[in-house]
N, C-alpha and C. Protein backbone atom coordinates (compact mmCIF):
# COMPACT_ATOMS: atom_id res chain seq x y z
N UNK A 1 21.67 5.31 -5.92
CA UNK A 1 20.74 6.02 -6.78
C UNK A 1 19.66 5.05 -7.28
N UNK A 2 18.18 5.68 -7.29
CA UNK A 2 17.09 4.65 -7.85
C UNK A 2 17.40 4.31 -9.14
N UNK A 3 16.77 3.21 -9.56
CA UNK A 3 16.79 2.36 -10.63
C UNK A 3 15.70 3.08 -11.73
N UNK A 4 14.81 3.59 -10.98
CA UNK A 4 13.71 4.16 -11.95
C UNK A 4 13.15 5.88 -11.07
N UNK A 5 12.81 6.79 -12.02
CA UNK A 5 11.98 7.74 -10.99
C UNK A 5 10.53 7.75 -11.60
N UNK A 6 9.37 7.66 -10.40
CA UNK A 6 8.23 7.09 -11.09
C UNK A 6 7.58 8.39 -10.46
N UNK A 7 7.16 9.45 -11.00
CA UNK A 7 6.43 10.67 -10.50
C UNK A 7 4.99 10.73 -10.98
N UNK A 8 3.98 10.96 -9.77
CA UNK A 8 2.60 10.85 -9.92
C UNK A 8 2.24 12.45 -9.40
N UNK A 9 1.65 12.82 -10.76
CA UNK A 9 1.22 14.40 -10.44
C UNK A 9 -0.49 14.73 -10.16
N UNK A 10 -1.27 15.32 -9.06
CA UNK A 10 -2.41 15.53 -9.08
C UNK A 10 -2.48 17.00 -8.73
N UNK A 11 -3.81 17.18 -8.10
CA UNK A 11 -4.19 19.11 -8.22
C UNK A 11 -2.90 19.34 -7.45
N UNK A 12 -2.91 19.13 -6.03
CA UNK A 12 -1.75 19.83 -5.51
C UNK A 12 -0.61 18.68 -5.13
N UNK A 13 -0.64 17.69 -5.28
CA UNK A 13 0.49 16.46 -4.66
C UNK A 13 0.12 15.96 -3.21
N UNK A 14 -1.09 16.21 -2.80
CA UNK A 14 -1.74 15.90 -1.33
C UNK A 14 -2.18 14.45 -1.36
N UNK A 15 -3.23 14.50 -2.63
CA UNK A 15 -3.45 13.27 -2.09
C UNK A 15 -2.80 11.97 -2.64
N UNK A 16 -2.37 12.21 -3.13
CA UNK A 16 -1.79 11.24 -3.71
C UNK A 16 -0.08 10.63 -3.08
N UNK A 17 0.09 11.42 -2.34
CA UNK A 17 1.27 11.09 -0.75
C UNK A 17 1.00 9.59 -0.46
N UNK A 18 0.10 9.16 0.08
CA UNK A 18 -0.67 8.53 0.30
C UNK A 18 -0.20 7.31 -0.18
N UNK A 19 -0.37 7.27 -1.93
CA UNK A 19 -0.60 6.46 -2.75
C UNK A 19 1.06 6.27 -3.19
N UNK A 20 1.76 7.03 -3.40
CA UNK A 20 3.05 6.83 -2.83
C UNK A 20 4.08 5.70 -1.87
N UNK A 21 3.42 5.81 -0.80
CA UNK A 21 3.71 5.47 0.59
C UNK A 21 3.33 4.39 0.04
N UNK A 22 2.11 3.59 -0.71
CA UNK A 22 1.92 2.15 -0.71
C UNK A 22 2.74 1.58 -2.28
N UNK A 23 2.53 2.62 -2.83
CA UNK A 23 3.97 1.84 -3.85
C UNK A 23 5.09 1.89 -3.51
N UNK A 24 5.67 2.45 -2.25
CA UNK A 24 7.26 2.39 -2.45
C UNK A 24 6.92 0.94 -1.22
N UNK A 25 6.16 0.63 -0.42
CA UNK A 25 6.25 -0.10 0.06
C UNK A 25 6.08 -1.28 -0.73
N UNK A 26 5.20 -1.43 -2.08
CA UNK A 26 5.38 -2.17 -3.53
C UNK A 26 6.46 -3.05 -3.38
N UNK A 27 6.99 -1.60 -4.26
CA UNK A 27 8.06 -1.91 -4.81
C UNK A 27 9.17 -2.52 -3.81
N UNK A 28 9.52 -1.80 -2.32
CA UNK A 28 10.24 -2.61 -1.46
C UNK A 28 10.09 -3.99 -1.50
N UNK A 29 8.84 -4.69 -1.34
CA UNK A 29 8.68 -5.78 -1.22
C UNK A 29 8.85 -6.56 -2.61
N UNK A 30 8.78 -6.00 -3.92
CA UNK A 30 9.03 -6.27 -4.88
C UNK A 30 11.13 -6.50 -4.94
N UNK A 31 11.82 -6.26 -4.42
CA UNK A 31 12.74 -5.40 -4.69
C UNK A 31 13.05 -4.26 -5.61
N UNK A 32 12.41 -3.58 -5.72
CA UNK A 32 13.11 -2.88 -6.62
C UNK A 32 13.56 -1.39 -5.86
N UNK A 33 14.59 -0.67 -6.53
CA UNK A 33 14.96 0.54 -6.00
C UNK A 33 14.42 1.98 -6.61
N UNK A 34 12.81 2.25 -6.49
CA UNK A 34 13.20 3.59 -7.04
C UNK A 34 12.45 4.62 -6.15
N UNK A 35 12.75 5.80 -6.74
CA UNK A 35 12.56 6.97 -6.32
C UNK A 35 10.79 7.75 -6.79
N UNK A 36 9.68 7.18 -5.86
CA UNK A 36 8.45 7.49 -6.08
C UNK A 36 7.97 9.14 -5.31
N UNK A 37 7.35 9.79 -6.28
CA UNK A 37 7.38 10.86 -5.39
C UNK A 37 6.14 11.87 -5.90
N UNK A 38 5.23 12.56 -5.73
CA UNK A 38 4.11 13.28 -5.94
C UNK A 38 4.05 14.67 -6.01
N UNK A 39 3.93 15.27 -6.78
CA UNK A 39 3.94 16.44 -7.30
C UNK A 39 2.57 17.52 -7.66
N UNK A 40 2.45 18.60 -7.50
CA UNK A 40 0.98 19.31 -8.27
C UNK A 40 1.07 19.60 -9.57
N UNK A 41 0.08 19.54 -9.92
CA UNK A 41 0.33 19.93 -11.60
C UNK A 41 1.37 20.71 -12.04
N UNK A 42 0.89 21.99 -11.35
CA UNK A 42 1.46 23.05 -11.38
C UNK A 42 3.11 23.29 -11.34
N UNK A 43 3.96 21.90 -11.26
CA UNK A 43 5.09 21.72 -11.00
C UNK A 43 5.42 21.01 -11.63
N UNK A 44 4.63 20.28 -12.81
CA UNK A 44 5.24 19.35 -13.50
C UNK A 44 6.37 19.82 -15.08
N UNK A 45 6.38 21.14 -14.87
CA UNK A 45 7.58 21.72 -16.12
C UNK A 45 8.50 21.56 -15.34
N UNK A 46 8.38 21.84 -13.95
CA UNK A 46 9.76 22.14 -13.30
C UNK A 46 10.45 20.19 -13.01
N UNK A 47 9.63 19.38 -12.81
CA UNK A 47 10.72 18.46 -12.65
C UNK A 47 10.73 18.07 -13.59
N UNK A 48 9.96 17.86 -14.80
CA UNK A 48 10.43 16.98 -15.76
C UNK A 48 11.91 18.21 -16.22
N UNK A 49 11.76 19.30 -16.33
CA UNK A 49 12.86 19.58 -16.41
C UNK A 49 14.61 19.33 -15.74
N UNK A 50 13.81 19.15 -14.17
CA UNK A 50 14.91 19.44 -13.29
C UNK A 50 15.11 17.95 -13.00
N UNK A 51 13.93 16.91 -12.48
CA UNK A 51 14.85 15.67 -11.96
C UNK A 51 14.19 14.30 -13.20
N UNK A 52 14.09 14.93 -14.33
CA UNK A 52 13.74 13.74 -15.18
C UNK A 52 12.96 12.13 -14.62
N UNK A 53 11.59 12.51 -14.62
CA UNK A 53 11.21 10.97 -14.17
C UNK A 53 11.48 10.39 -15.38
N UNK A 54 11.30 8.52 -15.09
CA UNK A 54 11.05 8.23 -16.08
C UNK A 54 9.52 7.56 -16.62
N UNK A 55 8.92 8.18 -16.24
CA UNK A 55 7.46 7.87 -15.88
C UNK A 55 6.54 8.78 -14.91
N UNK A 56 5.14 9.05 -15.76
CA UNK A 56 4.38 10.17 -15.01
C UNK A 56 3.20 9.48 -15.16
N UNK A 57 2.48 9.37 -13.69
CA UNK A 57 1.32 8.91 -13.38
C UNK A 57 0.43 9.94 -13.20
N UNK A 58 -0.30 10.51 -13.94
CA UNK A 58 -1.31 11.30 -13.82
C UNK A 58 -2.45 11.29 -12.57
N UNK A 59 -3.24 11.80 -11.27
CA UNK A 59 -4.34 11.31 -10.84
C UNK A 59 -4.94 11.19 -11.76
N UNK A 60 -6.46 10.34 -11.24
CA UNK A 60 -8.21 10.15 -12.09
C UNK A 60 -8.00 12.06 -12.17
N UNK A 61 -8.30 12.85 -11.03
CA UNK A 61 -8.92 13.97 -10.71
C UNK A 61 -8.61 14.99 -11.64
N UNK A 62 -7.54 14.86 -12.47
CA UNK A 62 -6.60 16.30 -13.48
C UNK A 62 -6.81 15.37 -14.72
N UNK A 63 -7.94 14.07 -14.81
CA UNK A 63 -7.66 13.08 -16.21
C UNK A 63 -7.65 14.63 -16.97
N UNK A 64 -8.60 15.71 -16.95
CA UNK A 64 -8.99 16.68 -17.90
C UNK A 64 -8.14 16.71 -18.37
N UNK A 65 -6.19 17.05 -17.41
CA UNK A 65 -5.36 17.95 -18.21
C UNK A 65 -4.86 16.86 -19.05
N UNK A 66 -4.55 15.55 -19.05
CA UNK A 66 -3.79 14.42 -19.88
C UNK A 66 -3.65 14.97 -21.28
N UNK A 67 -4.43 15.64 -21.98
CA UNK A 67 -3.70 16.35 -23.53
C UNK A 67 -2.54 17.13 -23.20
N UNK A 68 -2.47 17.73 -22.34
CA UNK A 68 -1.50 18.86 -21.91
C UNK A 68 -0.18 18.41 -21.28
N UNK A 69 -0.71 17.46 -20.65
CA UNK A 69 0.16 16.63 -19.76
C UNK A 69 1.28 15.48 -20.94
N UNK A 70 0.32 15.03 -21.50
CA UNK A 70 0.84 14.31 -22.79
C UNK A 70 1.59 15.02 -23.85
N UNK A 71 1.32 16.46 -24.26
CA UNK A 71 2.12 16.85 -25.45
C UNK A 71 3.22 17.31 -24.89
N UNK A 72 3.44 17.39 -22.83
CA UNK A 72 4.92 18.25 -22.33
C UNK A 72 5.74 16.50 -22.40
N UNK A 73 5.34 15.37 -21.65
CA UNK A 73 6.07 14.43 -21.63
C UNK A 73 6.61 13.51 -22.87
N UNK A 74 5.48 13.84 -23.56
CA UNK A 74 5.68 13.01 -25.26
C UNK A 74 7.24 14.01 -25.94
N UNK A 75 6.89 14.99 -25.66
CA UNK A 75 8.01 16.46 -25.99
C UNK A 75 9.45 16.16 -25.24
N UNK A 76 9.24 15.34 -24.00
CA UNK A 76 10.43 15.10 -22.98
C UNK A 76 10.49 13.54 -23.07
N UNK A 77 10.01 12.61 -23.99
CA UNK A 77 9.91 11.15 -23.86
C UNK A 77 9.79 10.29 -22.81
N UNK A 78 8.75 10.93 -22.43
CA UNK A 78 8.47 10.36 -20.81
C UNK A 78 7.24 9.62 -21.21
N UNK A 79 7.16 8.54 -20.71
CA UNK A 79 5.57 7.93 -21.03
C UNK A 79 4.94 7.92 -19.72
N UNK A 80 3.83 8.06 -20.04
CA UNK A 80 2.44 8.97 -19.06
C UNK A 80 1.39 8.18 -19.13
N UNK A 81 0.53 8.07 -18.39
CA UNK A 81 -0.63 7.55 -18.04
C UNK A 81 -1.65 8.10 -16.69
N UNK A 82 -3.20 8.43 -17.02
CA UNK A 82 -3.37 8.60 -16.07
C UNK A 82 -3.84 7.01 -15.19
N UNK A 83 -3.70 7.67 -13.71
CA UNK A 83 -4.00 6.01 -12.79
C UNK A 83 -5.13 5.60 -12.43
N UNK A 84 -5.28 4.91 -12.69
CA UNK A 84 -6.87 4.07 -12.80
C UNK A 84 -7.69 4.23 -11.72
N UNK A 85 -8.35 5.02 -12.05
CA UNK A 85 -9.83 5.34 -10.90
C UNK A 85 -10.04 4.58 -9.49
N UNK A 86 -10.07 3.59 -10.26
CA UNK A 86 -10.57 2.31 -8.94
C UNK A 86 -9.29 1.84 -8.07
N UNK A 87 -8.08 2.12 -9.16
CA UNK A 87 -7.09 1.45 -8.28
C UNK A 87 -6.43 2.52 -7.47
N UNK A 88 -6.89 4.03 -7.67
CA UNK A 88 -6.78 5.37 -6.90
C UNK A 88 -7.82 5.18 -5.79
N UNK A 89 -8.82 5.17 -5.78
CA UNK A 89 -9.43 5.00 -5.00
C UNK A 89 -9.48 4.17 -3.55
N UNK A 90 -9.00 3.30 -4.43
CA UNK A 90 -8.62 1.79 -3.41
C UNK A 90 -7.00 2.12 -2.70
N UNK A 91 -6.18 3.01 -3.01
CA UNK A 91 -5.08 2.88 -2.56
C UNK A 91 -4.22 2.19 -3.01
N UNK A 92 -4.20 1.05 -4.10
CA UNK A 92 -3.72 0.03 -4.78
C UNK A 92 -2.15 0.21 -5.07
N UNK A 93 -1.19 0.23 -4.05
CA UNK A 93 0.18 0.77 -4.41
C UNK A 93 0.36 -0.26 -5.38
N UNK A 94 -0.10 -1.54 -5.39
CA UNK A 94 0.81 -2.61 -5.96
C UNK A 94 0.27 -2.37 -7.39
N UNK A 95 -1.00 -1.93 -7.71
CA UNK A 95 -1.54 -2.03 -9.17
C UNK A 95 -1.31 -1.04 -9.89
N UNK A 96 -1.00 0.39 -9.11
CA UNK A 96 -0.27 1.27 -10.06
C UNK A 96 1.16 1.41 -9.99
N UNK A 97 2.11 0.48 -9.41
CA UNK A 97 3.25 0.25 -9.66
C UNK A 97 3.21 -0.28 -10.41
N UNK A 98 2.55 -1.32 -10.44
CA UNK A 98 2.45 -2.70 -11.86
C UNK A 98 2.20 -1.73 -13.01
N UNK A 99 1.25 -0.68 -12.95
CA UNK A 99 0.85 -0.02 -14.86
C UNK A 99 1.93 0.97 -14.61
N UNK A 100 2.55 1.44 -14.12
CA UNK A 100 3.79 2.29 -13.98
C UNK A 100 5.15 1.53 -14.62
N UNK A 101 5.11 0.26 -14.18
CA UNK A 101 6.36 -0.43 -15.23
C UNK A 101 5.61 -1.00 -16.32
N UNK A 102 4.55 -1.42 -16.10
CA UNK A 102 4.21 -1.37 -17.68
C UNK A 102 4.74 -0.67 -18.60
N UNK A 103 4.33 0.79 -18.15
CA UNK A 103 4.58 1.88 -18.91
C UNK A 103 6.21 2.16 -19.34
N UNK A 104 7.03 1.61 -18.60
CA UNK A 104 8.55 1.80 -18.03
C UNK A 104 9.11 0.62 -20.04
N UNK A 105 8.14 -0.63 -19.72
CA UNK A 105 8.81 -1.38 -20.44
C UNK A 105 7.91 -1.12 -21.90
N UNK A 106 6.85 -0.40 -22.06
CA UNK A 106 6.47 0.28 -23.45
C UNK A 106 7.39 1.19 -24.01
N UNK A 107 7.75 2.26 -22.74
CA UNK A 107 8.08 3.40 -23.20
C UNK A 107 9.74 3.33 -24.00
């Protein structure tokens, strides 16, 4: 079983697959064991309900919903962040793994 579940939610969970694929390869090379996985907005009651991340990476693209997004995970003690523009853009698995445990060792 992973060590951490690090869930990144955008409009539909498309593009951000992607961005996935280069953090778990991250984190592989990091060692660590967890369970990274991408979701649509539209689904984010259902896992924080059903598989508890412990951490939600917002896309740039839904920054709008982050009030909304923030009062369901703050409500479920999940700490949230959306992921940094440039380092979305760029594909940056390693830099939003890095603000993802950031967030891991704030929260």
């Amino acid at each position: 079983m992973a060590d951490k579940i690090i869930m990144l939610a955008c409009s539909a969970g498309m593009s951000t697959s992607l961005l996935v694929t280069k953090m778990q390869a991250a984190a592989k090379k990091l060692g660590r064991d967890y369970n990274i996985f991408a979701t649509s907005v539209s689904d984010i009651d259902n896992q924080l309900e059903n598989t508890h991340p412990d951490v939600l990476m917002l896309g740039p693209q839904v920054a709008y919903m982050k009030g909304d997004v923030k009062a369901k995970t703050d409500a479920a003690k999940i700490p949230m962040a959306v992921i940094n523009m440039q380092d979305y853009g760029m594909m940056a698995g390693d830099k939003v793994l890095a603000a993802a445990e950031q967030l891991l060792k704030e929260g």
